[in-house]
C-alpha atoms as a PDB file:
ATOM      1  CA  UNK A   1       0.000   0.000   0.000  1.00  0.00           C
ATOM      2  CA  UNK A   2       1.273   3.251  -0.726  1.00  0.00           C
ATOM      3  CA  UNK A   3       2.458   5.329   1.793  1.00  0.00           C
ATOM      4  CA  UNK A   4      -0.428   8.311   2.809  1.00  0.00           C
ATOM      5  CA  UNK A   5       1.998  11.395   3.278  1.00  0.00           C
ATOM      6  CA  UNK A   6       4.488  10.208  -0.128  1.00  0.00           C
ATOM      7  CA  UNK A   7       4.317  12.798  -2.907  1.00  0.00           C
ATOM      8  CA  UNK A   8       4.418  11.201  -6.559  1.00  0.00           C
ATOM      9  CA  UNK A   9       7.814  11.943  -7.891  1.00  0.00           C
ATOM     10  CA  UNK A  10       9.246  11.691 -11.558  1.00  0.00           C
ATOM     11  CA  UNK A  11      12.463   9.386 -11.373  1.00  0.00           C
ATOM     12  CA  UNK A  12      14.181   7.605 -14.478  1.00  0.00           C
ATOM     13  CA  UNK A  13      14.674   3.949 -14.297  1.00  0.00           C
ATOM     14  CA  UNK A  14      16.654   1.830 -16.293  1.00  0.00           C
ATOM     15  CA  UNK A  15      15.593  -2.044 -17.383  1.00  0.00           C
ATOM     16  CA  UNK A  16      18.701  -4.520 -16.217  1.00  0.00           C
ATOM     17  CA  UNK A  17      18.557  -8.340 -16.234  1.00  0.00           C
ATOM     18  CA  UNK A  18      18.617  -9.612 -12.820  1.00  0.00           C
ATOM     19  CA  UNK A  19      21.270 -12.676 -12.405  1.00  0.00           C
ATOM     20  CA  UNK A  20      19.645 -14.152  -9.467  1.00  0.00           C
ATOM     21  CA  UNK A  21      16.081 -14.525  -9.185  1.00  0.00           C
ATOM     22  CA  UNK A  22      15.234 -16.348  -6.475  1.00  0.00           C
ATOM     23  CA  UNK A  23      11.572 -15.370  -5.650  1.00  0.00           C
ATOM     24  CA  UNK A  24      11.287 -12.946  -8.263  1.00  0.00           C
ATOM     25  CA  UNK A  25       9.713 -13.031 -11.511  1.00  0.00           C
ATOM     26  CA  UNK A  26      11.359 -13.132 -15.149  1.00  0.00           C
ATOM     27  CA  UNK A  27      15.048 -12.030 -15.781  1.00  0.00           C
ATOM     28  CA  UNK A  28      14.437  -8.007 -16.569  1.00  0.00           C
ATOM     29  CA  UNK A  29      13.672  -6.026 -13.771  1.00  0.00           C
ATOM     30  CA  UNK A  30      13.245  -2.000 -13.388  1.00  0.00           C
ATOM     31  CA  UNK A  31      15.446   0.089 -10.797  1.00  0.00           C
ATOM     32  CA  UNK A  32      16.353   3.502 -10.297  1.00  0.00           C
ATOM     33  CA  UNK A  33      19.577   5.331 -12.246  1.00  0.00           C
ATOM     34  CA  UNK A  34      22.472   5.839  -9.830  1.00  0.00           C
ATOM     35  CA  UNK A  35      22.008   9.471  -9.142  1.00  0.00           C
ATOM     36  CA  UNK A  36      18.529   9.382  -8.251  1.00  0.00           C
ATOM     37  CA  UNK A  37      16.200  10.433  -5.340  1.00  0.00           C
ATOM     38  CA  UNK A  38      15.860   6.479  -4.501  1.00  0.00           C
ATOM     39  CA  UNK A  39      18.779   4.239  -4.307  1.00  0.00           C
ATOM     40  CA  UNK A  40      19.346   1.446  -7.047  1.00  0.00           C
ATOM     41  CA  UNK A  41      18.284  -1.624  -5.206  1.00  0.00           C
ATOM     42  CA  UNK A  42      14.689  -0.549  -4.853  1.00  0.00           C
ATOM     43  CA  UNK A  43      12.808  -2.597  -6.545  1.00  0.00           C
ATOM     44  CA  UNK A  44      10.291  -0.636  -9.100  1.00  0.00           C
ATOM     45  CA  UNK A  45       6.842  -1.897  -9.751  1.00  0.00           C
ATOM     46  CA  UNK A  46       6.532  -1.282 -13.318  1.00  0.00           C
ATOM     47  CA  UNK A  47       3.976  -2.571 -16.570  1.00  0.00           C
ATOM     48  CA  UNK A  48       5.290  -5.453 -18.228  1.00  0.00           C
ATOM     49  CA  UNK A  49       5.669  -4.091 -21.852  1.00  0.00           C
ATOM     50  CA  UNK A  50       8.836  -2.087 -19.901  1.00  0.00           C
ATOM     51  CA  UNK A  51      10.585  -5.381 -19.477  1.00  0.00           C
ATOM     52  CA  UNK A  52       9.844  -6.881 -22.818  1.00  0.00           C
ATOM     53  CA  UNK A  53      13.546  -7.319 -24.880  1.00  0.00           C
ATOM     54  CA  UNK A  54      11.788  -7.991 -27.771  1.00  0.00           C
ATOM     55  CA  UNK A  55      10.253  -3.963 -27.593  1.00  0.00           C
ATOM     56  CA  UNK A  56      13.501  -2.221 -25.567  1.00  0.00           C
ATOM     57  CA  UNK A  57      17.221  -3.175 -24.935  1.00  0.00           C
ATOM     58  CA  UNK A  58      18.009  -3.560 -21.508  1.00  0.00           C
ATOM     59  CA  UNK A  59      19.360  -0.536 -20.076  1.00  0.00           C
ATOM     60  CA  UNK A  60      16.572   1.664 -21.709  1.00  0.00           C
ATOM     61  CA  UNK A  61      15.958   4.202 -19.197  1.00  0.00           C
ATOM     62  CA  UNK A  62      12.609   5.376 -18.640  1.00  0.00           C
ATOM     63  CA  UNK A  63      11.084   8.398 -16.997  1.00  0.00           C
ATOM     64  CA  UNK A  64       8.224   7.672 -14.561  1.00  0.00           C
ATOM     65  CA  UNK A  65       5.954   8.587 -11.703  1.00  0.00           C
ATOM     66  CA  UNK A  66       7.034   7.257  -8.421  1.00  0.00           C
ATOM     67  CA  UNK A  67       5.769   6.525  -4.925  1.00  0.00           C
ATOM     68  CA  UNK A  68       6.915   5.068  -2.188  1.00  0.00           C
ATOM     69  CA  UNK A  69       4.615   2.317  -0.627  1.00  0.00           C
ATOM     70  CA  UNK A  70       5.461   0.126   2.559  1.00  0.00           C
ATOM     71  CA  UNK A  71       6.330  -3.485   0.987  1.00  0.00           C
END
């Protein structure tokens, strides 16, 4: 659940393949570029169609709209 007082915040994100997946799902995952408000091993929720390889090359960066939630 997201968190109540949490602003939205635009962030860019870049797609990376994960090497060990234990627990999570699929190879690409979505974090946040070094440099950003959040630190890189956040885990980003994120559409699918971001992690497809077939439609971008991992390391496409993305900008998106970002909240923190309490998972």
């Amino acid at each position: 659940m997201a968190k109540v007082n949490e602003p939205y915040r635009y962030i860019v994100v870049e797609s990376y393949e994960k090497q060990a997946t234990s627990g999570l799902h699929g190879a690409v995952h979505i974090r946040p570029v070094a440099g950003e408000l959040y630190p890189t091993y956040l885990r980003v929720e994120c559409p699918r169609e971001m992690r497809d390889t077939r439609r971008y090359k991992l390391g496409t960066k993305f900008r998106i709209k970002v909240k923190l939630t309490d998972r």
